[in-house]
C-alpha atoms as a PDB file:
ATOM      1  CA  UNK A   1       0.000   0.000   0.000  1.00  0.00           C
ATOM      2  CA  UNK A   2       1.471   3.299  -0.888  1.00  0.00           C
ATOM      3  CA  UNK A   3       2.243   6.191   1.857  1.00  0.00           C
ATOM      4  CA  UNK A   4       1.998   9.651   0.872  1.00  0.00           C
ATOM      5  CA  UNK A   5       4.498  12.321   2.455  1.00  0.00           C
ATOM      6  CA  UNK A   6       4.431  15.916   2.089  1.00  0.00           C
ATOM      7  CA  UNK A   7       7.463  17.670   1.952  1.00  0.00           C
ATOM      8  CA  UNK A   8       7.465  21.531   2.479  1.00  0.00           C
ATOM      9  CA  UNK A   9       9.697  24.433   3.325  1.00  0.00           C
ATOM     10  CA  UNK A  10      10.728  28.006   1.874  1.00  0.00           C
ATOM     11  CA  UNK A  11      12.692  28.472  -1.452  1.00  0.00           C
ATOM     12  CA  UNK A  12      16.726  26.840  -1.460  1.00  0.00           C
ATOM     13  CA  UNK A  13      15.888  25.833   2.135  1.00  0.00           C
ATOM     14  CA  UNK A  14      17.432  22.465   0.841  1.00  0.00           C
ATOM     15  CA  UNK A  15      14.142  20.242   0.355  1.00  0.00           C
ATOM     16  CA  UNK A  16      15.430  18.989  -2.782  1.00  0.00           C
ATOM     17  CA  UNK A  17      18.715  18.139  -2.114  1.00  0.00           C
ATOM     18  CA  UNK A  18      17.372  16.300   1.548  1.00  0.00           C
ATOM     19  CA  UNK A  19      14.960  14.297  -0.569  1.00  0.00           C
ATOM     20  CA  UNK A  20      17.769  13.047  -3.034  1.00  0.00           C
ATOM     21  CA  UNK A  21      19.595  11.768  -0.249  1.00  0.00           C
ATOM     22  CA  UNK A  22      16.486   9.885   0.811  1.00  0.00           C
ATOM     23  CA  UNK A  23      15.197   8.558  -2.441  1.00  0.00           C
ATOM     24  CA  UNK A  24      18.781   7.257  -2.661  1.00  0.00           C
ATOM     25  CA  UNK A  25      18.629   5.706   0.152  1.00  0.00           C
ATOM     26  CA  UNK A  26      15.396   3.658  -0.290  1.00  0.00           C
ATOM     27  CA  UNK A  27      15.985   3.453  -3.740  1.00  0.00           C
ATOM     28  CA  UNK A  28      19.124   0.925  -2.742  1.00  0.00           C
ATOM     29  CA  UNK A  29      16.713  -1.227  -0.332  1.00  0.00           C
ATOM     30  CA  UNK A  30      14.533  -1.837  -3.174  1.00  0.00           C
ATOM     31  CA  UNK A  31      11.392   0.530  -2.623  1.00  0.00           C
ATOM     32  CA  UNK A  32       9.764   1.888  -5.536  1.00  0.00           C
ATOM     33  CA  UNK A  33       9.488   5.883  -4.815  1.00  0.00           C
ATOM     34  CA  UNK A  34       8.276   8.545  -6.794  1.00  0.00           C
ATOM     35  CA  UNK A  35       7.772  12.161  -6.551  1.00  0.00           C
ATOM     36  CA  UNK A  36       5.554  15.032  -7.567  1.00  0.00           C
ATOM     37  CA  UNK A  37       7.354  18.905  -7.844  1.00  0.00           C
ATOM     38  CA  UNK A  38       4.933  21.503  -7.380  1.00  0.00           C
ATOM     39  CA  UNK A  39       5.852  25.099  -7.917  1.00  0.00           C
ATOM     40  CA  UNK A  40       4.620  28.284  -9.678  1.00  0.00           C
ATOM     41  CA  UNK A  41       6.549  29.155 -12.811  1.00  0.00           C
ATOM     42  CA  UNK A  42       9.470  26.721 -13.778  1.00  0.00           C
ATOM     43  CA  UNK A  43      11.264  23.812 -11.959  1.00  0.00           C
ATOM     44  CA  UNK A  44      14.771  22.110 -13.421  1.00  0.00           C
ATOM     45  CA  UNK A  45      14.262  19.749  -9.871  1.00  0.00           C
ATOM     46  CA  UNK A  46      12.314  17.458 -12.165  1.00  0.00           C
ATOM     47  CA  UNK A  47      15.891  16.847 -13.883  1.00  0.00           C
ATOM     48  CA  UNK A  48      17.632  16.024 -10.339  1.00  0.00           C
ATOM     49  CA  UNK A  49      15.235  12.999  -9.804  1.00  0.00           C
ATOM     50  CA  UNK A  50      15.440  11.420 -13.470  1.00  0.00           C
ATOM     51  CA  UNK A  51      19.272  11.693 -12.877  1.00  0.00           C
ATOM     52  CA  UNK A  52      18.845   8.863 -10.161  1.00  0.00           C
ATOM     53  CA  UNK A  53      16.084   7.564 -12.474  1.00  0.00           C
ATOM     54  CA  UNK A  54      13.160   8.066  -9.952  1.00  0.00           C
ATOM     55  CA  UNK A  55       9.524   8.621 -11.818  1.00  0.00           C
ATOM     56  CA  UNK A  56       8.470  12.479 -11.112  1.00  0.00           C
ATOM     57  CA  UNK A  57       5.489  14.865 -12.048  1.00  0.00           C
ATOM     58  CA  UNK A  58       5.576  18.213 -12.577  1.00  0.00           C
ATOM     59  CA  UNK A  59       3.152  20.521 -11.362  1.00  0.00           C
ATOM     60  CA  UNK A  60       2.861  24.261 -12.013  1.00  0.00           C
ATOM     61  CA  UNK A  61       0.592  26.788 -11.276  1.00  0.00           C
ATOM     62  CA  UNK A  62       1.291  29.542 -13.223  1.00  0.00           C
ATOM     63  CA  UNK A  63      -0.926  32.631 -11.658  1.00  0.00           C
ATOM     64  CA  UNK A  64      -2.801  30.280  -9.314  1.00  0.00           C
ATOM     65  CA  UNK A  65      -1.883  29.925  -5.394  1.00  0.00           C
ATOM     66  CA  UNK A  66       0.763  27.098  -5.312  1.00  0.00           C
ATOM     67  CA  UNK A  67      -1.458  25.826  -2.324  1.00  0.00           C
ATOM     68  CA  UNK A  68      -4.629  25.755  -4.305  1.00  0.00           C
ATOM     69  CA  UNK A  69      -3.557  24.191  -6.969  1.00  0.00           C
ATOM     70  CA  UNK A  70      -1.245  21.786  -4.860  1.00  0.00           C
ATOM     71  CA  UNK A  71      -5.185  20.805  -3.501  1.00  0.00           C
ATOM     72  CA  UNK A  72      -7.126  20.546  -6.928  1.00  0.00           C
ATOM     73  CA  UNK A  73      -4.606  18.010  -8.180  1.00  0.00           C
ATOM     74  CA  UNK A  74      -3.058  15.776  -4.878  1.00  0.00           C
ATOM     75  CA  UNK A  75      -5.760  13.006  -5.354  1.00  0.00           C
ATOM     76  CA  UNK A  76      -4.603  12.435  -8.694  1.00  0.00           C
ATOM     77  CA  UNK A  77      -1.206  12.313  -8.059  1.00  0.00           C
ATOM     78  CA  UNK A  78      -2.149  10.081  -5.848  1.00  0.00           C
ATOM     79  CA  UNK A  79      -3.245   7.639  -8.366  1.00  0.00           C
ATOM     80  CA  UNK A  80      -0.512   8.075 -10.537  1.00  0.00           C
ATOM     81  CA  UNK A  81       1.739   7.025  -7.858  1.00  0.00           C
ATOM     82  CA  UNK A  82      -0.454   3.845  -7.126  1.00  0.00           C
ATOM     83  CA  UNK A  83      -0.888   3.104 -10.711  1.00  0.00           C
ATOM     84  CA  UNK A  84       3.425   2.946 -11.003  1.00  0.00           C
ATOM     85  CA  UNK A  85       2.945   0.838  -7.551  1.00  0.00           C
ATOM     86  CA  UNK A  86       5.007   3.277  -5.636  1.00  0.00           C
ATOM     87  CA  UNK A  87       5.783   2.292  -2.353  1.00  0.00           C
ATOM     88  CA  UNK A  88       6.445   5.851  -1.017  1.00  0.00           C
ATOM     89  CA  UNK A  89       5.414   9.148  -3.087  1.00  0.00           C
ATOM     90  CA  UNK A  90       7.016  12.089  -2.089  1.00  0.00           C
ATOM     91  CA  UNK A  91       5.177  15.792  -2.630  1.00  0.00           C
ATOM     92  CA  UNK A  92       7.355  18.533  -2.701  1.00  0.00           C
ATOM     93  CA  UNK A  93       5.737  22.066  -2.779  1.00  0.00           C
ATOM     94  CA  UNK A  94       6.674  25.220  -3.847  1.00  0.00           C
ATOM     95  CA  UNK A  95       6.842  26.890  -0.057  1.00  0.00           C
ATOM     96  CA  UNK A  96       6.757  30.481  -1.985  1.00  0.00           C
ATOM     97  CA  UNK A  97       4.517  32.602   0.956  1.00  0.00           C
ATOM     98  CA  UNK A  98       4.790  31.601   4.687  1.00  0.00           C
ATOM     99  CA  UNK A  99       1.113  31.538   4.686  1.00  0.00           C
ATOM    100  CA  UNK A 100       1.319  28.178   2.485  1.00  0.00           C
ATOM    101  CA  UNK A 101      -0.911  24.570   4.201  1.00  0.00           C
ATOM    102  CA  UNK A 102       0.293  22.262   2.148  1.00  0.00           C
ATOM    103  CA  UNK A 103      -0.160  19.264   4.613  1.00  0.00           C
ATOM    104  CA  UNK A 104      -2.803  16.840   5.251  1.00  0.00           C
ATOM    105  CA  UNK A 105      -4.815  15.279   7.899  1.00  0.00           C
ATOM    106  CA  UNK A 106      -3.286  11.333   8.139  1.00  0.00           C
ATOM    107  CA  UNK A 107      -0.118  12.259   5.789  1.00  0.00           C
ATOM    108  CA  UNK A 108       3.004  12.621   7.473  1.00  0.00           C
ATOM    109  CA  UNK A 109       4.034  16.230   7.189  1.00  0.00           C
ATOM    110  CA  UNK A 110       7.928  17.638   6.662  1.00  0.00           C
ATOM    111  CA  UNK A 111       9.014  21.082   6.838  1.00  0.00           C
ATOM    112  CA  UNK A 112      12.638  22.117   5.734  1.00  0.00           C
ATOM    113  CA  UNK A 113      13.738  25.121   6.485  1.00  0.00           C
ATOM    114  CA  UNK A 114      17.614  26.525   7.214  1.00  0.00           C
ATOM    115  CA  UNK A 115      19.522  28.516  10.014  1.00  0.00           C
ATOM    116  CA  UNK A 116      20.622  31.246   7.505  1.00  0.00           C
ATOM    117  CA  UNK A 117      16.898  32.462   7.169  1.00  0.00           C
ATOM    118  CA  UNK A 118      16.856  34.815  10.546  1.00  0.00           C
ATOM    119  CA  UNK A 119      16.377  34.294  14.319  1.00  0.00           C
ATOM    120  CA  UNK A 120      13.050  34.749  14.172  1.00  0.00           C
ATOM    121  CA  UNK A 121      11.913  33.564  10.857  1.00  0.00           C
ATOM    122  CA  UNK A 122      10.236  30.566  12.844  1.00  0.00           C
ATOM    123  CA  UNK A 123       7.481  32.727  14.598  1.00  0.00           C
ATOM    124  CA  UNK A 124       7.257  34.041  10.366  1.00  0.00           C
ATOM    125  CA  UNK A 125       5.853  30.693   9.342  1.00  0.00           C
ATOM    126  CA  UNK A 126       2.734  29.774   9.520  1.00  0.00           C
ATOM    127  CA  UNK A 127       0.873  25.847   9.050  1.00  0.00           C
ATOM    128  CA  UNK A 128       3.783  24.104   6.899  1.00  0.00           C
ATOM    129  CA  UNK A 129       5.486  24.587  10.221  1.00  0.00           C
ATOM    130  CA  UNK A 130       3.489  24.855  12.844  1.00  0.00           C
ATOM    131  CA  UNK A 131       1.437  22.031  11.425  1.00  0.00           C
ATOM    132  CA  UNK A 132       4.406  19.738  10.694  1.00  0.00           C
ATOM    133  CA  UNK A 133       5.159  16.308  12.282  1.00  0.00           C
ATOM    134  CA  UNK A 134       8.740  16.614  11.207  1.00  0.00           C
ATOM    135  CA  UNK A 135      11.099  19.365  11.197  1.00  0.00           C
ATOM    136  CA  UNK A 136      14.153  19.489   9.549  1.00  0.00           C
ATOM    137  CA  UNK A 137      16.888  22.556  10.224  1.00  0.00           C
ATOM    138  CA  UNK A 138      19.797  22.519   7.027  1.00  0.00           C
ATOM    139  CA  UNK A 139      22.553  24.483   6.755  1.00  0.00           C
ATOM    140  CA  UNK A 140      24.044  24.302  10.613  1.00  0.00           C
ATOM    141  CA  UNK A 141      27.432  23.553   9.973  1.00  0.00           C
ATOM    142  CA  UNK A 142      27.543  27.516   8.319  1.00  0.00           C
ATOM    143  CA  UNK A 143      26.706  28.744  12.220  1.00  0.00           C
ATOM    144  CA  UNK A 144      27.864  28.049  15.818  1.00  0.00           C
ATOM    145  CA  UNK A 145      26.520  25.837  18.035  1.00  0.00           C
ATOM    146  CA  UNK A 146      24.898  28.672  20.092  1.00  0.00           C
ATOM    147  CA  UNK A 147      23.210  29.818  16.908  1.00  0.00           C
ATOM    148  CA  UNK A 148      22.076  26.139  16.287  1.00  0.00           C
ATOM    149  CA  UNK A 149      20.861  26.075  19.304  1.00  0.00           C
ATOM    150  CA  UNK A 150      18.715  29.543  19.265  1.00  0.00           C
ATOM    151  CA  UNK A 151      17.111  28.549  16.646  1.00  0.00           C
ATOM    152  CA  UNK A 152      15.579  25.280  17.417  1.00  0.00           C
ATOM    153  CA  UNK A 153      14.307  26.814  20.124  1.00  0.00           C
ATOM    154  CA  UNK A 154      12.612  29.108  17.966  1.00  0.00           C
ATOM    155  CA  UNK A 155      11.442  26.366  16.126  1.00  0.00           C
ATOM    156  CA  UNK A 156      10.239  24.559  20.000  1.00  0.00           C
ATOM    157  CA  UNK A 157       8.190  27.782  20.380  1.00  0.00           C
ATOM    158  CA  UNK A 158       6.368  27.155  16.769  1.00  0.00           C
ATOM    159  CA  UNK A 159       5.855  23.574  17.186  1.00  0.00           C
ATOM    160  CA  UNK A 160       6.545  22.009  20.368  1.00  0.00           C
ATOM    161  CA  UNK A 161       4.808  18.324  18.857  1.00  0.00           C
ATOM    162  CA  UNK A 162       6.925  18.076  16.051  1.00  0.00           C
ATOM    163  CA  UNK A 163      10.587  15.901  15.495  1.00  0.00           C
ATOM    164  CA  UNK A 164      13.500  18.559  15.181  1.00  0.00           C
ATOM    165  CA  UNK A 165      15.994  17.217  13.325  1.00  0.00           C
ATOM    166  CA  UNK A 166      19.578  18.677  11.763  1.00  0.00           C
ATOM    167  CA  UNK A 167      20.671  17.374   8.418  1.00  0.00           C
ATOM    168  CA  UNK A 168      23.270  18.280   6.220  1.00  0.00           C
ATOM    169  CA  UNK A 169      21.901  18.244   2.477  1.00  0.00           C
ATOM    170  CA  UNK A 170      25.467  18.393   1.206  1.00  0.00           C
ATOM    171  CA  UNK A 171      27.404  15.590   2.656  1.00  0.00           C
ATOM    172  CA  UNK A 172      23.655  13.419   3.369  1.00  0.00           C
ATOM    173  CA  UNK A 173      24.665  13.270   7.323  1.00  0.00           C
ATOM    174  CA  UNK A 174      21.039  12.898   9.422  1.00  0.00           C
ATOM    175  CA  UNK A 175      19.581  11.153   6.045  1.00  0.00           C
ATOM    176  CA  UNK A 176      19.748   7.755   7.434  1.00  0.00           C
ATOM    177  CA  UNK A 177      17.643   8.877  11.079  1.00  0.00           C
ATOM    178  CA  UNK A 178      14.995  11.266   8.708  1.00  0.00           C
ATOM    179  CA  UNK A 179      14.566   8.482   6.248  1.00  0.00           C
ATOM    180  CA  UNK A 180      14.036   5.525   9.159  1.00  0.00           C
ATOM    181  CA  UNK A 181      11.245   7.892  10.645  1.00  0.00           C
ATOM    182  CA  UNK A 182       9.473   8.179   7.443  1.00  0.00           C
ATOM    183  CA  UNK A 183       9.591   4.356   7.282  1.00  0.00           C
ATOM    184  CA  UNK A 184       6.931   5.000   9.939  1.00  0.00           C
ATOM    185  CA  UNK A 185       4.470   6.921   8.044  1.00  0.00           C
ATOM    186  CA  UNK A 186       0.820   5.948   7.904  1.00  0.00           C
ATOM    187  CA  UNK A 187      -0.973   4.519   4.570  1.00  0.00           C
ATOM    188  CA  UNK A 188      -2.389   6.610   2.562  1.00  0.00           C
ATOM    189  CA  UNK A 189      -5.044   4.144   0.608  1.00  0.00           C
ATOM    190  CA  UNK A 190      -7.043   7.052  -0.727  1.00  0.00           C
ATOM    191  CA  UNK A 191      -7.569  11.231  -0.204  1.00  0.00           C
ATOM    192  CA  UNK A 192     -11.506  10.409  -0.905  1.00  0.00           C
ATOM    193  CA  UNK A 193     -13.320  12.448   2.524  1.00  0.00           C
ATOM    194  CA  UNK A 194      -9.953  13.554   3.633  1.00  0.00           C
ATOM    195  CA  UNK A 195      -8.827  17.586   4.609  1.00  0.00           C
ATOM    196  CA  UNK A 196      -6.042  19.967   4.927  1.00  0.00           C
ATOM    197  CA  UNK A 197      -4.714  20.237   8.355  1.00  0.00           C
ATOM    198  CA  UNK A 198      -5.354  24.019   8.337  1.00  0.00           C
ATOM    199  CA  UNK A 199      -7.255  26.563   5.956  1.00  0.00           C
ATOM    200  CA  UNK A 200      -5.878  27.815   2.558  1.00  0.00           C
ATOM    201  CA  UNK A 201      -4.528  31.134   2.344  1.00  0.00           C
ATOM    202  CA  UNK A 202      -7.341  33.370   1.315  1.00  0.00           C
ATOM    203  CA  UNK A 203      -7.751  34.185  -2.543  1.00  0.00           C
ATOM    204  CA  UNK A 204     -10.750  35.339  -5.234  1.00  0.00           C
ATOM    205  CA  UNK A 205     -10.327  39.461  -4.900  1.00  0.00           C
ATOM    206  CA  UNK A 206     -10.303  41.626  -8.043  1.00  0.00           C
ATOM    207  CA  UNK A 207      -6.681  41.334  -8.586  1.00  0.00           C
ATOM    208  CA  UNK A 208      -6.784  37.062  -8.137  1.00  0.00           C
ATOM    209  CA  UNK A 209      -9.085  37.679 -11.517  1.00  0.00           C
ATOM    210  CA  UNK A 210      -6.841  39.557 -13.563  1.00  0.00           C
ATOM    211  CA  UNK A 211      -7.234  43.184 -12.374  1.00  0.00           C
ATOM    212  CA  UNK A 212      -4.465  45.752 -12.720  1.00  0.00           C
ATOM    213  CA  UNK A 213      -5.365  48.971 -11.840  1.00  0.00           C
ATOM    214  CA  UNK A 214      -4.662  50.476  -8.256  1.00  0.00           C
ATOM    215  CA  UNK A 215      -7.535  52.242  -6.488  1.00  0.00           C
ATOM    216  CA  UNK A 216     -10.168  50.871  -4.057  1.00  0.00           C
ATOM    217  CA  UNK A 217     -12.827  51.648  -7.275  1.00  0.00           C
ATOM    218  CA  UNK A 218     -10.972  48.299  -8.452  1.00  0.00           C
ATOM    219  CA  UNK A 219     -10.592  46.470  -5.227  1.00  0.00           C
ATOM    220  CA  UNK A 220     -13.695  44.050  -4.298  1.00  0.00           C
ATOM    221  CA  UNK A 221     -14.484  40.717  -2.639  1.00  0.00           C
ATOM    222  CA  UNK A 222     -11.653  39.042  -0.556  1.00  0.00           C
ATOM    223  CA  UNK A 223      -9.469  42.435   0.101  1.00  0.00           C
ATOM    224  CA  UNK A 224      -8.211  43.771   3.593  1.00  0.00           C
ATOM    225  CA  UNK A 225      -6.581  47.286   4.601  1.00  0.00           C
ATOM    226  CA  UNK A 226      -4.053  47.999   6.846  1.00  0.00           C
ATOM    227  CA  UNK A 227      -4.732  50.109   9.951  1.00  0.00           C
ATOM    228  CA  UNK A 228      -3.317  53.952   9.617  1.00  0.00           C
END
C-alpha cells in the first residue's frame, strides 16, 4: 500500500537536495518511490530525480496559489503514484509565501527550512510549520553551536509536537535517522473524505481575476486594509 508524504519548506531551504539523499537511500533497499514537484513558474528539480532515475510529475501553477492548486490536483497524483505501484510518493511544494498549508490530515508532514533564514523567521511561518510532524533545520554547519541552538528553540516555540531534526543536504549526514522515521508513516489508501490540516490562504479578490489597476474603485471581494 502506498504512503503519501508531504514535503514543504521556503525556497533553497534544501528540500530537494534532503529528498535526493532519501530517495537514494530507499531506492538501494529496493522501494519503488516517486515524486511530484509543485511550484509556480518553472522547476529544473524534475531533472535532479530522473538523474537517479526516480519517476516524477511536474506541477505548475502559473498565476494560481501554489497551495490551491497543490489541492485541486493531490488526489490524482495520488493515483498516478499507485498506478506505477510506488511504495512511497514524495510531494514537494513550492513553499513560496509563509502563509502556504500544504499538509494533510493522516499524511506525514515535513518542513525544511535553514539557520541562515533569521532568528526569528520561525514565529514568520505559519501551518507548513506549525502544522508539521517533522522538522528538519539545514545548513548548521555555516553557524555556531549557540546559533544552532537559538534557533531550534525558535522552532520549539512554533511547534513544540513536532521531530527537530539537523541534516546536512550536502554531505547526506542525518539522512539515514529522517529516512528511518518516514519508514513510519501511515498509509495513505485514498484522499476520498480527507482535509487539509489548516485553511488555505485566502484568494478570489479583483486582482486574483486579472485586475491591474490600483484604487479601491478596483478592489472588491476578498481584500483587507491595513490600519493607519
Amino acid at each position: 500500500m502506498i504512503k503519501l508524504i508531504t514535503v514543504s519548506g521556503p525556497p533553497s531551504s534544501g528540500k530537494t537536495s534532503i529528498l535526493t539523499y532519501v530517495l537514494k537511500i530507499m531506492k538501494g533497499e529496493n522501494i519503488h518511490v516517486g515524486v511530484v514537484k509543485f511550484d509556480c513558474l518553472t522547476t529544473t528539480d524534475n531533472k535532479l530525480y530522473e538523474k537517479i532515475d526516480i519517476p516524477v510529475k511536474i506541477g505548475l501553477s502559473g498565476n494560481l496559489c501554489p497551495d490551491h492548486y497543490f489541492v485541486n490536483n493531490i488526489e490524482d497524483c495520488l493515483n498516478w503514484g499507485k498506478s506505477l505501484e510506488l511504495d512511497y510518493l514524495f510531494s514537494e511544494s513550492a513553499g513560496l509565501c509563509n502563509r502556504c498549508s500544504p499538509h494533510l490530515k493522516k499524511v506525514l508532514a515535513v518542513c525544511v527550512i535553514d539557520n541562515l533564514m533569521g532568528i526569528n523567521t520561525p514565529k514568520k511561518i505559519g501551518p507548513m510549520l506549525k502544522f508539521a510532524d517533522i522538522i528538519v533545520i539545514t545548513k548548521g554547519d555555516i553557524v555556531s553551536q549557540a546559533e544552532r541552538e537559538v534557533f531550534a528553540y525558535k522552532v520549539r516555540q512554533s511547534n513544540a509536537k513536532a521531530k527537530i531534526m539537523f541534516v546536512n543536504g550536502i554531505t547526506g549526514q542525518g539522512i539515514a535517522e529522517l529516512t528511518t522515521l518516514f519508514y513510519q508513516a501511515e498509509e495513505t489508501p485514498t484522499l476520498q473524505g480527507g482535509s487539509l490540516r489548516f485553511t488555505m490562504p485566502a484568494a478570489l479578490c479583483s486582482y486574483c481575476l486579472g485586475e491591474t489597476r490600483i484604487g479601491e474603485d478596483y478592489q472588491v471581494g476578498n481584500s483587507r486594509k491595513i490600519k493607519l
